[in-house]
Structures are given as structure tokens and as C-alpha cells.
Protein backbone atom coordinates (compact mmCIF):
# COMPACT_ATOMS: atom_id res chain seq x y z
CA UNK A 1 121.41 232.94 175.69
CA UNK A 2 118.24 231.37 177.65
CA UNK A 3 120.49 227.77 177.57
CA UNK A 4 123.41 230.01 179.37
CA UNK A 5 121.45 231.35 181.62
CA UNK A 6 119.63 228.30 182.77
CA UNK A 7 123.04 226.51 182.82
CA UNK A 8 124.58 229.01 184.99
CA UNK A 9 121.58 229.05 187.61
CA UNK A 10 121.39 225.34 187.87
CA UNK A 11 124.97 224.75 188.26
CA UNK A 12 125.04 226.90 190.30
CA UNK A 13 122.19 224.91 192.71
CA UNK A 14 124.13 221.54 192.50
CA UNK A 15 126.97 222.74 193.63
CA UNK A 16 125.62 224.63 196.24
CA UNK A 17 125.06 220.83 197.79
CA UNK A 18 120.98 221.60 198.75
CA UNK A 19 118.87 224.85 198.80
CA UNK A 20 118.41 226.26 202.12
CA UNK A 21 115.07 227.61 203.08
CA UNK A 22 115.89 231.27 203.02
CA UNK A 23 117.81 231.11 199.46
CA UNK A 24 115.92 232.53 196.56
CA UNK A 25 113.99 229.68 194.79
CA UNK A 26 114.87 229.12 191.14
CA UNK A 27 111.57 228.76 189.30
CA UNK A 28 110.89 228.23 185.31
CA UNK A 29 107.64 226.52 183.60
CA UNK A 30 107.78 222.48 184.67
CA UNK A 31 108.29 221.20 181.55
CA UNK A 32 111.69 223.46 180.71
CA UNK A 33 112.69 222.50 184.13
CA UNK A 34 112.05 218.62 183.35
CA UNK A 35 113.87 219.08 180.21
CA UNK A 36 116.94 220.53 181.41
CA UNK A 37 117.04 218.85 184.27
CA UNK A 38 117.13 215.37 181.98
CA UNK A 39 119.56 216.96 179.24
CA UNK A 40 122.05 218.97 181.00
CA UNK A 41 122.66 216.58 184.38
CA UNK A 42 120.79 213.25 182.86
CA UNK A 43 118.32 213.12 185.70
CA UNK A 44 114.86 211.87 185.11
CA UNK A 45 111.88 211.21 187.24
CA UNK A 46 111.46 209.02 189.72
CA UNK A 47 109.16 210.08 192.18
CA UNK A 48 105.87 211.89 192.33
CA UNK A 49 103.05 212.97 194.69
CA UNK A 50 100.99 215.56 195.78
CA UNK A 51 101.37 217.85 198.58
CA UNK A 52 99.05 219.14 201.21
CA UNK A 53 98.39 222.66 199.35
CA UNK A 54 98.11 220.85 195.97
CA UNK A 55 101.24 221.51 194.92
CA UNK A 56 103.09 218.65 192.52
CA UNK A 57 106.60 217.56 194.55
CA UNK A 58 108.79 215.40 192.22
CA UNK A 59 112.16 213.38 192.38
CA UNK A 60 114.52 213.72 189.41
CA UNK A 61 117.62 211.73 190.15
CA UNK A 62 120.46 210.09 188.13
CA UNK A 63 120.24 206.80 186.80
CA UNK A 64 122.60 205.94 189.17
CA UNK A 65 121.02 208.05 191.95
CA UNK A 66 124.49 209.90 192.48
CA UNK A 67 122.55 213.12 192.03
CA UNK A 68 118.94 214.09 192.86
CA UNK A 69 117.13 217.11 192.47
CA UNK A 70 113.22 217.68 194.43
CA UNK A 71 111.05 220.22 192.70
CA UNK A 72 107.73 221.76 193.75
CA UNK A 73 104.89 222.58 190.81
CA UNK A 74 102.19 225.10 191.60
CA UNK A 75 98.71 224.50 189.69
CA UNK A 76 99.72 227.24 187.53
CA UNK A 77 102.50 224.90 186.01
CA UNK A 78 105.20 226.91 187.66
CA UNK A 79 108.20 224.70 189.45
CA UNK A 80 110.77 225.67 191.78
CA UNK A 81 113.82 223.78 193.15
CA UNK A 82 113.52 222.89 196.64
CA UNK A 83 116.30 220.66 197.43
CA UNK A 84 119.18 219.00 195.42
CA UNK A 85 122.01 216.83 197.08
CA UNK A 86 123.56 213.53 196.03
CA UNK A 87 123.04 209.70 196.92
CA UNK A 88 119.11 209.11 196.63
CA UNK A 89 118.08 205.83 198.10
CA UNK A 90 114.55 204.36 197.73
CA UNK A 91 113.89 202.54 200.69
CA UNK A 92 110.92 199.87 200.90
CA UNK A 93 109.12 199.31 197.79
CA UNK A 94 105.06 200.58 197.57
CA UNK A 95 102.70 198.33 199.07
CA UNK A 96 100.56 195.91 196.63
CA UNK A 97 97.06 196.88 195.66
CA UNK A 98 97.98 200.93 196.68
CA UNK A 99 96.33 203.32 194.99
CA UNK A 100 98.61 204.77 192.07
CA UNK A 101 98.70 208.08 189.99
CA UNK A 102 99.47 208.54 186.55
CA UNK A 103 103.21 208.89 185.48
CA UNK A 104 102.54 211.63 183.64
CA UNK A 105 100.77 214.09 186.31
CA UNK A 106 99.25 217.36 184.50
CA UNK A 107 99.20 220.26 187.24
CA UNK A 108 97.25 222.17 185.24
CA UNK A 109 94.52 219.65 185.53
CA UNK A 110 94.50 220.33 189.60
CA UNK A 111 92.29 223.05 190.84
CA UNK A 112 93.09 224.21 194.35
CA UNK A 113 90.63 223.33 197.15
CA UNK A 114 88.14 226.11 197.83
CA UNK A 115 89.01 227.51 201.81
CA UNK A 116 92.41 226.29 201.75
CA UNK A 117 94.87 228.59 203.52
């Protein structure tokens, strides 16, 4: 029943062609929403960085990058869809010698800065 529902709510959000700020966010623990988002529409990560609040924003696109999907992850683990739409292109390539992150970003790990709004 949980697989149903999750299929209906993310098919739902693709073919919606992109989330619009005022549409109710679809949230569910990161690492179902990595999961499903890899098994039911074969995207995978390919981008990763952190926001200005803390917050984890990923990429999860396609191999072919015919379909992308851009998630936000609170510090309580929690992601939400943000955007999804089709034809990702990466353009430029990071600079050498730039500082990196690790692939496999723990949000948990993250504590939010103390007097941040």
C-alpha cells in the first residue's frame, strides 16, 4: 500500500511538469525519497550542495538527463520536492583545486547555525 501511495504522489509531480511555489510540497524521510526516486523513474544523484539555511538541495536526474527531479533535506533528514522538469544540462565543469564535499552527505550530521532566521 505505502509503494501505491508513493507511486501515485510522485507520478503525479512529474507529470505535473515542475512544482509551483504555492503547491503542497511532497515530503518523506531522504533516504525513501532517494530510493524511489532511483527505482521507480531510474534517477540517481548528480548534484549536491548546501543551502543558505542549511538545508541539503540535491539533483537526481536520468542517466540520460531526460528527467530531473531537485529535492530539499532539512537537518532533521526530512526531504521535499521542489522542482522536477525534463532536459538537465550541466554546464561548465567545477574548477580544479575547489573545495569538494563528500558524495555521500549525512544531514543529520549538520546542526543549524545558532541566530539564524
Amino acid at each position: 500500500m505505502k509503494n501505491l501511495i508513493y507511486s501515485a504522489v510522485f507520478g503525479a509531480a512529474f507529470f505535473m511538469g515542475g512544482l509551483t511555489a504555492s503547491a503542497t510540497p511532497i515530503c518523506l524521510p531522504r533516504s525513501e525519497l532517494a530510493v524511489h526516486l532511483a527505482e521507480k523513474y531510474g534517477e540517481m544523484l548528480i548534484a549536491q550542495g548546501l543551502n543558505n539555511r542549511g538545508a541539503l538541495v540535491e539533483i537526481f536526474a536520468t542517466k540520460s538527463r531526460d528527467r530531473w527531479t531537485l529535492t530539499e533535506t532539512d537537518t532533521q533528514g526530512m526531504s521535499c520536492l521542489k522542482a522536477t522538469g525534463d532536459y538537465w544540462n550541466s554546464i561548465g565543469l567545477r574548477r580544479t583545486g575547489a573545495p569538494t564535499q563528500p558524495a555521500a552527505f549525512n544531514p543529520m550530521a549538520v546542526s543549524p547555525k545558532r541566530g539564524a532566521p
